[in-house]
PDB file of N, CA and C in Angstrom:
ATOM      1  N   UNK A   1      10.550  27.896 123.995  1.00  0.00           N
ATOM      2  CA  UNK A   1      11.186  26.598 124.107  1.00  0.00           C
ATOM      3  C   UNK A   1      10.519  25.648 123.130  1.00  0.00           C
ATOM      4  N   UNK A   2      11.360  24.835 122.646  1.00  0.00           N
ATOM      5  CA  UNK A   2      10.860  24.122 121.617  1.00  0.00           C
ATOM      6  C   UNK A   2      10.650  23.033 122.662  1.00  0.00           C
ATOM      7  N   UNK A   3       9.423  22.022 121.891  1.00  0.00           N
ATOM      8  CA  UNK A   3       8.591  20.710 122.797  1.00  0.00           C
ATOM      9  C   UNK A   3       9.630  19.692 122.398  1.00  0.00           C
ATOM     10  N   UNK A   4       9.856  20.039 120.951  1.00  0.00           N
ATOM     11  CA  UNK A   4      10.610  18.924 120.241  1.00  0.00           C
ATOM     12  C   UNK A   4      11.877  18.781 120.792  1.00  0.00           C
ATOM     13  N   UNK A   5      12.118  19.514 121.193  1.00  0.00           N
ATOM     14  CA  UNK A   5      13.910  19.075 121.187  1.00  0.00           C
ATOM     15  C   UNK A   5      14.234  19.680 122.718  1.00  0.00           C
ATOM     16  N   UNK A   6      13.308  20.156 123.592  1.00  0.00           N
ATOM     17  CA  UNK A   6      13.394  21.035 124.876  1.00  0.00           C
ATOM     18  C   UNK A   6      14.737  21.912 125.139  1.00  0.00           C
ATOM     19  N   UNK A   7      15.192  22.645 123.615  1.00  0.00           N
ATOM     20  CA  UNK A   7      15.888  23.500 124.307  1.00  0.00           C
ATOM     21  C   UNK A   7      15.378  25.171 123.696  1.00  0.00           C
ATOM     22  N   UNK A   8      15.935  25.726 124.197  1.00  0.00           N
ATOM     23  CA  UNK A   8      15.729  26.972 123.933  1.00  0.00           C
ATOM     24  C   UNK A   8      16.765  27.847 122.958  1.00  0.00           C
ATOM     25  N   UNK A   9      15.437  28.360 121.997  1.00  0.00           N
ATOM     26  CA  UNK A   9      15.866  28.856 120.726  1.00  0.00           C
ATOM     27  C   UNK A   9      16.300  30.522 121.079  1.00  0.00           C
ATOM     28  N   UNK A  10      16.337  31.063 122.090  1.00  0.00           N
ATOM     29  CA  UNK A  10      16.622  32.263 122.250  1.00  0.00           C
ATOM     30  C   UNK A  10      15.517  33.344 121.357  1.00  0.00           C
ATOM     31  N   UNK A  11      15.377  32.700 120.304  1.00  0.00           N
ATOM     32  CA  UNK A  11      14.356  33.962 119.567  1.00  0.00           C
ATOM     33  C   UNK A  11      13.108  34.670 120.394  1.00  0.00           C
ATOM     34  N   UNK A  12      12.580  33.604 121.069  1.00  0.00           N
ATOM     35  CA  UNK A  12      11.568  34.822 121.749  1.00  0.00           C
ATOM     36  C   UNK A  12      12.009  35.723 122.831  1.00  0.00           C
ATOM     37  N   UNK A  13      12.672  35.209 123.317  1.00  0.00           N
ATOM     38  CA  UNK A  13      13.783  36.635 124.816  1.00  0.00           C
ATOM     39  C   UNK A  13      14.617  37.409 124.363  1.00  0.00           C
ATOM     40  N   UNK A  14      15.080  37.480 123.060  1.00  0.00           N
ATOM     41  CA  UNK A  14      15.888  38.234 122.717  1.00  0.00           C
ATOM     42  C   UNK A  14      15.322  39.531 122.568  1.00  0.00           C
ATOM     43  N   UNK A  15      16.743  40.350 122.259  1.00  0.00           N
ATOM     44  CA  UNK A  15      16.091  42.024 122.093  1.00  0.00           C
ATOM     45  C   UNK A  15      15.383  41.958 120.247  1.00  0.00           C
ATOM     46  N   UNK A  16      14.269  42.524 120.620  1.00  0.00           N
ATOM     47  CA  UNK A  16      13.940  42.353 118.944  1.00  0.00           C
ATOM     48  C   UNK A  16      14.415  42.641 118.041  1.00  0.00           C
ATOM     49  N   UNK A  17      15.655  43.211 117.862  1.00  0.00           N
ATOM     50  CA  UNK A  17      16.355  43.673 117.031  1.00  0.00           C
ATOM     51  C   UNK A  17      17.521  42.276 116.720  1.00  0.00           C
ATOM     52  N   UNK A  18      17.619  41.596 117.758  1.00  0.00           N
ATOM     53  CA  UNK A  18      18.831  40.293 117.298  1.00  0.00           C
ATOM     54  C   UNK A  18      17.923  39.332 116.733  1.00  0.00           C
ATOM     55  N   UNK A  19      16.754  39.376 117.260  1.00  0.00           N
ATOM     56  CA  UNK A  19      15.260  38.530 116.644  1.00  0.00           C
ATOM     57  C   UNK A  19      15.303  38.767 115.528  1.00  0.00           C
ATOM     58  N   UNK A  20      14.906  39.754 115.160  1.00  0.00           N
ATOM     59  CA  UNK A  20      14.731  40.484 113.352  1.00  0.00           C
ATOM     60  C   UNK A  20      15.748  39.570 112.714  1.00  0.00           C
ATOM     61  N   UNK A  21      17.174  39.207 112.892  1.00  0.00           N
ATOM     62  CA  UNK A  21      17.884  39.610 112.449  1.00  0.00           C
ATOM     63  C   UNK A  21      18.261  38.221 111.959  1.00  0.00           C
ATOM     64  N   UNK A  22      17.650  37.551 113.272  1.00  0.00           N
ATOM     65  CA  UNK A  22      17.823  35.638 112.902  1.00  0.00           C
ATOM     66  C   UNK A  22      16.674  35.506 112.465  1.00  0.00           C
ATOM     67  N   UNK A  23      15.491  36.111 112.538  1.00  0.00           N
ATOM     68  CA  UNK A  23      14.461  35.637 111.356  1.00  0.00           C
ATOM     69  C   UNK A  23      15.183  36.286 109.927  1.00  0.00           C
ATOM     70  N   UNK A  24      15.674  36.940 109.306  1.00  0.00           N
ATOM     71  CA  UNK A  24      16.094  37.618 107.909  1.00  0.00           C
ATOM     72  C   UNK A  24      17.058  36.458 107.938  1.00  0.00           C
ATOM     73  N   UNK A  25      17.458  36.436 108.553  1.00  0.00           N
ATOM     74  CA  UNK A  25      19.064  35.382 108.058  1.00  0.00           C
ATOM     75  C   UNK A  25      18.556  34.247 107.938  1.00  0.00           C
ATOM     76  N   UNK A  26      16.999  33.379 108.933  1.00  0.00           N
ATOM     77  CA  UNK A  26      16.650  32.756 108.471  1.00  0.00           C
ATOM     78  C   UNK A  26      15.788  32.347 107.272  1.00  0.00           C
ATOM     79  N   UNK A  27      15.136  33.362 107.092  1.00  0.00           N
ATOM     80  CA  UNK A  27      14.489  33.950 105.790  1.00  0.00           C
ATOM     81  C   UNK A  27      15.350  33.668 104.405  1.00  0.00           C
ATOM     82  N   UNK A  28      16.657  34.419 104.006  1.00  0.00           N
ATOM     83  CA  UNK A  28      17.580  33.974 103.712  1.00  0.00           C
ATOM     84  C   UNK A  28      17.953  32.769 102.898  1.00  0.00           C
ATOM     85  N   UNK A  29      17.956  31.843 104.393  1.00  0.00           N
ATOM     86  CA  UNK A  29      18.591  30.595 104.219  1.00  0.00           C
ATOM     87  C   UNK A  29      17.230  29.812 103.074  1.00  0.00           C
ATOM     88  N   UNK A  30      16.209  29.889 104.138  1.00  0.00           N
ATOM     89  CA  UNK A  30      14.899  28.940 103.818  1.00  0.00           C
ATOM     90  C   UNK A  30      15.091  29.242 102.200  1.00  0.00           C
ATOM     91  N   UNK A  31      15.500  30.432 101.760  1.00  0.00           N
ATOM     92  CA  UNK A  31      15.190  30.941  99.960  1.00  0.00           C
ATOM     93  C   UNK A  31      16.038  29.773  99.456  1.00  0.00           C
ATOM     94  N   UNK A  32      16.926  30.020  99.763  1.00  0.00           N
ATOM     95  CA  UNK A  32      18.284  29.221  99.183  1.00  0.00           C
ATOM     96  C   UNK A  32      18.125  27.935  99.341  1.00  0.00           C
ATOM     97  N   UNK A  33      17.259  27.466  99.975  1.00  0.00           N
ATOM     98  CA  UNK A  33      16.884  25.956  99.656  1.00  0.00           C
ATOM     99  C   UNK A  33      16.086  25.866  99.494  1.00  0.00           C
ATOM    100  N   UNK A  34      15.160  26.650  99.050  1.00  0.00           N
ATOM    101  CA  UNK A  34      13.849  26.505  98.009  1.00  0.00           C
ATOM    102  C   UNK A  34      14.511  27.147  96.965  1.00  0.00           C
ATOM    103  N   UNK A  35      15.208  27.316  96.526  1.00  0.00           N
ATOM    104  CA  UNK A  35      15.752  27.717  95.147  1.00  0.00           C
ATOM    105  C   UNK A  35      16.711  26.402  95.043  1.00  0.00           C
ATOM    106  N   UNK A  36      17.357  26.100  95.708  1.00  0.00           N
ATOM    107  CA  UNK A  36      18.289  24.866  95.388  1.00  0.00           C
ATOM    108  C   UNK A  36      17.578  23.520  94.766  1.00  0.00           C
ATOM    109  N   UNK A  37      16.153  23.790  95.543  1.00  0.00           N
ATOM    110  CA  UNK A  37      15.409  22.290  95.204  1.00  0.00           C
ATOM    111  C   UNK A  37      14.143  23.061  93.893  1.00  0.00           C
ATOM    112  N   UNK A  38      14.643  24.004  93.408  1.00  0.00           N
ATOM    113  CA  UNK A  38      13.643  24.344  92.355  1.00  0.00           C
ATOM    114  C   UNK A  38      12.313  24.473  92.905  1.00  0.00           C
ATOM    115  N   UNK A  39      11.876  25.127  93.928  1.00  0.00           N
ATOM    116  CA  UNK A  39      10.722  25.592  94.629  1.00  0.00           C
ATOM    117  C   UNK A  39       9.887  24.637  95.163  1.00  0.00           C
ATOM    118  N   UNK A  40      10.277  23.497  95.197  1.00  0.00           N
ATOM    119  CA  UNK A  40       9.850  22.485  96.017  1.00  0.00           C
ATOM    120  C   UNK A  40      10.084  22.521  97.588  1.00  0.00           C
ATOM    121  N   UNK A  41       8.922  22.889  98.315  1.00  0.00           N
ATOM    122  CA  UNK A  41       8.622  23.512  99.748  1.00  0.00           C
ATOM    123  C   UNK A  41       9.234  22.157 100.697  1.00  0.00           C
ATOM    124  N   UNK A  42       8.681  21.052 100.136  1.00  0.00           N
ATOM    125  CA  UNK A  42       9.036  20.151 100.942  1.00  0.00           C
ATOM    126  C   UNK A  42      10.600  19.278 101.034  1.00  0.00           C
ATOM    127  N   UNK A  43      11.027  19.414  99.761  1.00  0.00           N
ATOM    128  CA  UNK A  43      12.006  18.986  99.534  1.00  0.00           C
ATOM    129  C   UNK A  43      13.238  19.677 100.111  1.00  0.00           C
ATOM    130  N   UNK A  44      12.710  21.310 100.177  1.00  0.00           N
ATOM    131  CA  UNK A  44      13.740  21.909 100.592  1.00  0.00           C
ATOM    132  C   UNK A  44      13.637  21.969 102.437  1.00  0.00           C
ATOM    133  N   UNK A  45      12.360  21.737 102.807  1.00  0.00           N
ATOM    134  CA  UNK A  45      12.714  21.231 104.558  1.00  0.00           C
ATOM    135  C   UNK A  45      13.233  20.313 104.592  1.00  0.00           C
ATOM    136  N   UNK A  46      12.989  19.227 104.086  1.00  0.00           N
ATOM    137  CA  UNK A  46      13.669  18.018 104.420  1.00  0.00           C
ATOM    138  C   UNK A  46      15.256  18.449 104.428  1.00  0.00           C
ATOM    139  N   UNK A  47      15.884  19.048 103.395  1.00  0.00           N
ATOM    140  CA  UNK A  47      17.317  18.933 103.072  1.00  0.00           C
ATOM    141  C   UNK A  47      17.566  19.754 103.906  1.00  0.00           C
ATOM    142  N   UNK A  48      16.976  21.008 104.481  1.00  0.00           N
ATOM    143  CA  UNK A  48      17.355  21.746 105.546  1.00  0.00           C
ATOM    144  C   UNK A  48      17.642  20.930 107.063  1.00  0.00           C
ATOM    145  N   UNK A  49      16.398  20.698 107.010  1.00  0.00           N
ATOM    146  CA  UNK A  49      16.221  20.037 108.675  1.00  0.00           C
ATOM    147  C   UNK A  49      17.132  18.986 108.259  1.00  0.00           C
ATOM    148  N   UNK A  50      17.946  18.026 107.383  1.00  0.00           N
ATOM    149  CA  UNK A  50      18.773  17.190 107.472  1.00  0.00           C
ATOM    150  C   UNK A  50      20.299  17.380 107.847  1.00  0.00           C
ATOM    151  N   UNK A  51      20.304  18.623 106.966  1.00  0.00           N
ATOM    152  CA  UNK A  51      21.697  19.746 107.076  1.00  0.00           C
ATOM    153  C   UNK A  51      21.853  20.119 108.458  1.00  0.00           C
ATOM    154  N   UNK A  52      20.829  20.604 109.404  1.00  0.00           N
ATOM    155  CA  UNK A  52      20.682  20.999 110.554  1.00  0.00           C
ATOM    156  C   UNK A  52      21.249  19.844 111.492  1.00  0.00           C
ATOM    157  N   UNK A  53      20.342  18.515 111.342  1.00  0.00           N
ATOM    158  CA  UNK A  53      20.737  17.482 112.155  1.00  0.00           C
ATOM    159  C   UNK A  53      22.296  16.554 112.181  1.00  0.00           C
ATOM    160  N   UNK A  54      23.058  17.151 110.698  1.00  0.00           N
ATOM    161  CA  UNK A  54      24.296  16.601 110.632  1.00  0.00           C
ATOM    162  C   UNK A  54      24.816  17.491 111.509  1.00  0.00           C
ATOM    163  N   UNK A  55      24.648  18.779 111.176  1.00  0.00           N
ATOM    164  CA  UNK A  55      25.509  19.838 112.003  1.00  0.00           C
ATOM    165  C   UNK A  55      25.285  19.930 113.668  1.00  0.00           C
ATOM    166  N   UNK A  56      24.262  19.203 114.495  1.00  0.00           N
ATOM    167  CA  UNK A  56      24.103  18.998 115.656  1.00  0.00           C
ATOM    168  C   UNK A  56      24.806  17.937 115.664  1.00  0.00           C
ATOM    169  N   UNK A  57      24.892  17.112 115.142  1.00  0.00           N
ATOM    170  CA  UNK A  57      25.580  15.933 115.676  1.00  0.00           C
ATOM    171  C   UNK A  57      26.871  16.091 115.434  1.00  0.00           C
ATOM    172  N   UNK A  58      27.403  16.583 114.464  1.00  0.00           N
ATOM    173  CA  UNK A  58      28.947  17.335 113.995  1.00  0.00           C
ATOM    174  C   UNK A  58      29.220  17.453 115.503  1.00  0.00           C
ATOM    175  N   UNK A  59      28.467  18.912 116.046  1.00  0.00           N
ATOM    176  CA  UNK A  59      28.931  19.574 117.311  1.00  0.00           C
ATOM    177  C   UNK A  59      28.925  18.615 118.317  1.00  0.00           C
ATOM    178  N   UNK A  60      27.771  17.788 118.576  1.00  0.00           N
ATOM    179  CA  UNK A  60      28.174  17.170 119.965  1.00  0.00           C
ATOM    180  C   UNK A  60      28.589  16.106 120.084  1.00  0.00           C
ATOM    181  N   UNK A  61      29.142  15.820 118.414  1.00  0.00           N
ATOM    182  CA  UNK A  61      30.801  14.943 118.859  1.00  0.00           C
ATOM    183  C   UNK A  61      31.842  15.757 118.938  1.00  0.00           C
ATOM    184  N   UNK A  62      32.290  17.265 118.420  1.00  0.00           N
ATOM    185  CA  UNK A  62      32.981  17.559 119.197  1.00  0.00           C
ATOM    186  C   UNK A  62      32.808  18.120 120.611  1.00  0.00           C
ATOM    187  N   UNK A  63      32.276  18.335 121.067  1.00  0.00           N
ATOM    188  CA  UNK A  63      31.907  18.685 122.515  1.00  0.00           C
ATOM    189  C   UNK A  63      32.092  17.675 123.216  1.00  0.00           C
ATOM    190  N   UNK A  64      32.116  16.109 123.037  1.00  0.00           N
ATOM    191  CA  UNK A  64      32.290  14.622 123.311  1.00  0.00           C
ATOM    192  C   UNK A  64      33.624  14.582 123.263  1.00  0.00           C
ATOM    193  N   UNK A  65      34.483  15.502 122.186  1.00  0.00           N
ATOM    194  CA  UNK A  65      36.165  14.941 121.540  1.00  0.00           C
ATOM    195  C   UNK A  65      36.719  16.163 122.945  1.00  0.00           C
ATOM    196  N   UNK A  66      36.135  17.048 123.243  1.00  0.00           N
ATOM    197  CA  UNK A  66      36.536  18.082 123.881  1.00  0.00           C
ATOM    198  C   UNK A  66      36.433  17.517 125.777  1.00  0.00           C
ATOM    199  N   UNK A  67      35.563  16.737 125.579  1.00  0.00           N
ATOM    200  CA  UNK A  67      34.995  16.727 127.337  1.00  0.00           C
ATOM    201  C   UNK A  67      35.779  15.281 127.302  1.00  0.00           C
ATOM    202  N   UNK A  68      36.196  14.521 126.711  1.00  0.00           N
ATOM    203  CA  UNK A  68      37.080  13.636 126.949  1.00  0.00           C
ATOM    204  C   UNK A  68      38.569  13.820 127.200  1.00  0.00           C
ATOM    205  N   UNK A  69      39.186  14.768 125.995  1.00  0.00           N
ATOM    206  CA  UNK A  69      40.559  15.600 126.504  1.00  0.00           C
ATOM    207  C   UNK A  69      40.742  16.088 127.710  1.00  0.00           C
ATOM    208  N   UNK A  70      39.808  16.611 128.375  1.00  0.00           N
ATOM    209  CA  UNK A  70      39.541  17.644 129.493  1.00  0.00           C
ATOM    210  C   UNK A  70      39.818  16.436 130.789  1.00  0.00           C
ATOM    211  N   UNK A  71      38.929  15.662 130.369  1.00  0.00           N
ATOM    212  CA  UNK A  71      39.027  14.253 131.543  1.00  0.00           C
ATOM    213  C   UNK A  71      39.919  13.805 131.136  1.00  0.00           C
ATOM    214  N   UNK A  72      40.734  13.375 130.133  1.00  0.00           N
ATOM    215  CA  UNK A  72      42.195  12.695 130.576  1.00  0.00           C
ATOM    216  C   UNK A  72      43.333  13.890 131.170  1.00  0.00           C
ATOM    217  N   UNK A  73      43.190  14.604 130.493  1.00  0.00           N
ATOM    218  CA  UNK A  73      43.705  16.163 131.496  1.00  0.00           C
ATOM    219  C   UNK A  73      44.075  15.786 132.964  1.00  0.00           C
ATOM    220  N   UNK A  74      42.764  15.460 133.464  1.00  0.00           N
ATOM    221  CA  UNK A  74      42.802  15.489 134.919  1.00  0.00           C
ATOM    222  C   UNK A  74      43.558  14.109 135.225  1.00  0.00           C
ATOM    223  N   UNK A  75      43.278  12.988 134.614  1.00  0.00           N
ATOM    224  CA  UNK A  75      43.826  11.865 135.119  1.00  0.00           C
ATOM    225  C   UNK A  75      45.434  11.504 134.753  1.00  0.00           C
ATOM    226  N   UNK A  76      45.714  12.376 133.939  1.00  0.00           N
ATOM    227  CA  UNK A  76      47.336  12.421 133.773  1.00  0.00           C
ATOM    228  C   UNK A  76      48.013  13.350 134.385  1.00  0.00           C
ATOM    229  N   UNK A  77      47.298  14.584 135.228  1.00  0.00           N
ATOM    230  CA  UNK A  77      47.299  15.453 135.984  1.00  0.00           C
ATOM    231  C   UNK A  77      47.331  14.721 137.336  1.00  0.00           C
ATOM    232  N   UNK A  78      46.747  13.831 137.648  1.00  0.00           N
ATOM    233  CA  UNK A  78      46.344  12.861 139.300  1.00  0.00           C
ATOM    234  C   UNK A  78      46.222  13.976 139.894  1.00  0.00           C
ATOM    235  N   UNK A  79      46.323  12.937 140.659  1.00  0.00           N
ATOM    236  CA  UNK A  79      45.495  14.046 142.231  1.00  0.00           C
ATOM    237  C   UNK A  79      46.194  15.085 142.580  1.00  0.00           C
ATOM    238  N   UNK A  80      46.149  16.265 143.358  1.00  0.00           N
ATOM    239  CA  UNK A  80      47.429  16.807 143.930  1.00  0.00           C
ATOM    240  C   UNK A  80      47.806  16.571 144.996  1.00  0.00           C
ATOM    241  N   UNK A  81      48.914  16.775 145.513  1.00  0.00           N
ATOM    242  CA  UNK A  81      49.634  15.862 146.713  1.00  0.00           C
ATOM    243  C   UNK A  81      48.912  17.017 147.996  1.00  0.00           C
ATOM    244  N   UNK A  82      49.088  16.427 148.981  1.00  0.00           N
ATOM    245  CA  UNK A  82      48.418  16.917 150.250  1.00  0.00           C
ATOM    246  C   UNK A  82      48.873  18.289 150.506  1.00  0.00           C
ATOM    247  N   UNK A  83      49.921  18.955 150.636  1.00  0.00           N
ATOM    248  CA  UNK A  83      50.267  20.200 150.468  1.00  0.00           C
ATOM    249  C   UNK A  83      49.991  21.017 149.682  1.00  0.00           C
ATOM    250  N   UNK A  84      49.395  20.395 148.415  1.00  0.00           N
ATOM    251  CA  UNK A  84      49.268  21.144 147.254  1.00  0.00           C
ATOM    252  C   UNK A  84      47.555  21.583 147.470  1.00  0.00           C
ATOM    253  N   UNK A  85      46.963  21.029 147.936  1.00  0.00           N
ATOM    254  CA  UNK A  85      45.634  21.111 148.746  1.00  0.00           C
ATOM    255  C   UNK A  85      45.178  22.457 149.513  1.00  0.00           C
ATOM    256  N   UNK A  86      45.941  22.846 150.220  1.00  0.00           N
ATOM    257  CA  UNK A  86      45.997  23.617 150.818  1.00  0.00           C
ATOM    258  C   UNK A  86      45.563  24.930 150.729  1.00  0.00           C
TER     259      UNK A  86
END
């Protein structure tokens, strides 16, 4: 579990083989933005961890666009009538 952000990254419970597999892919990635920023270590966390934080927030506005549909759902849905209860 990460301290920073208290959720859980799955990498340490996983079967080590899906582990391997998101460290290489993360491995990977980390190259490609140390090659993007011309081997500058820091430059390329920053642009990572920035990329990362658009794309969390991307998601939990849609997860926000999604859990709002869902609730007008219900309220244009109303209640169900007493028989329907049953």
């Amino acid at each position: 579990m990460h301290a920073v952000v208290g959720r859980r990254t799955g990498l340490r419970d996983d079967l080590p083989a899906v582990a391997d597999a998101r460290r290489a892919e993360a491995a990977v990635i980390a190259e490609a933005y140390r090659s993007a920023h011309r081997g500058d270590d820091r430059a390329a966390l920053v642009a990572a961890i920035a990329d990362a934080l658009a794309d969390l927030a991307a998601a939990e506005e849609r997860t926000a666009a999604v859990r709002r549909q869902v609730s007008r759902g219900y309220v244009r849905a109303g209640a169900p009538a007493a028989d329907e209860r049953a």
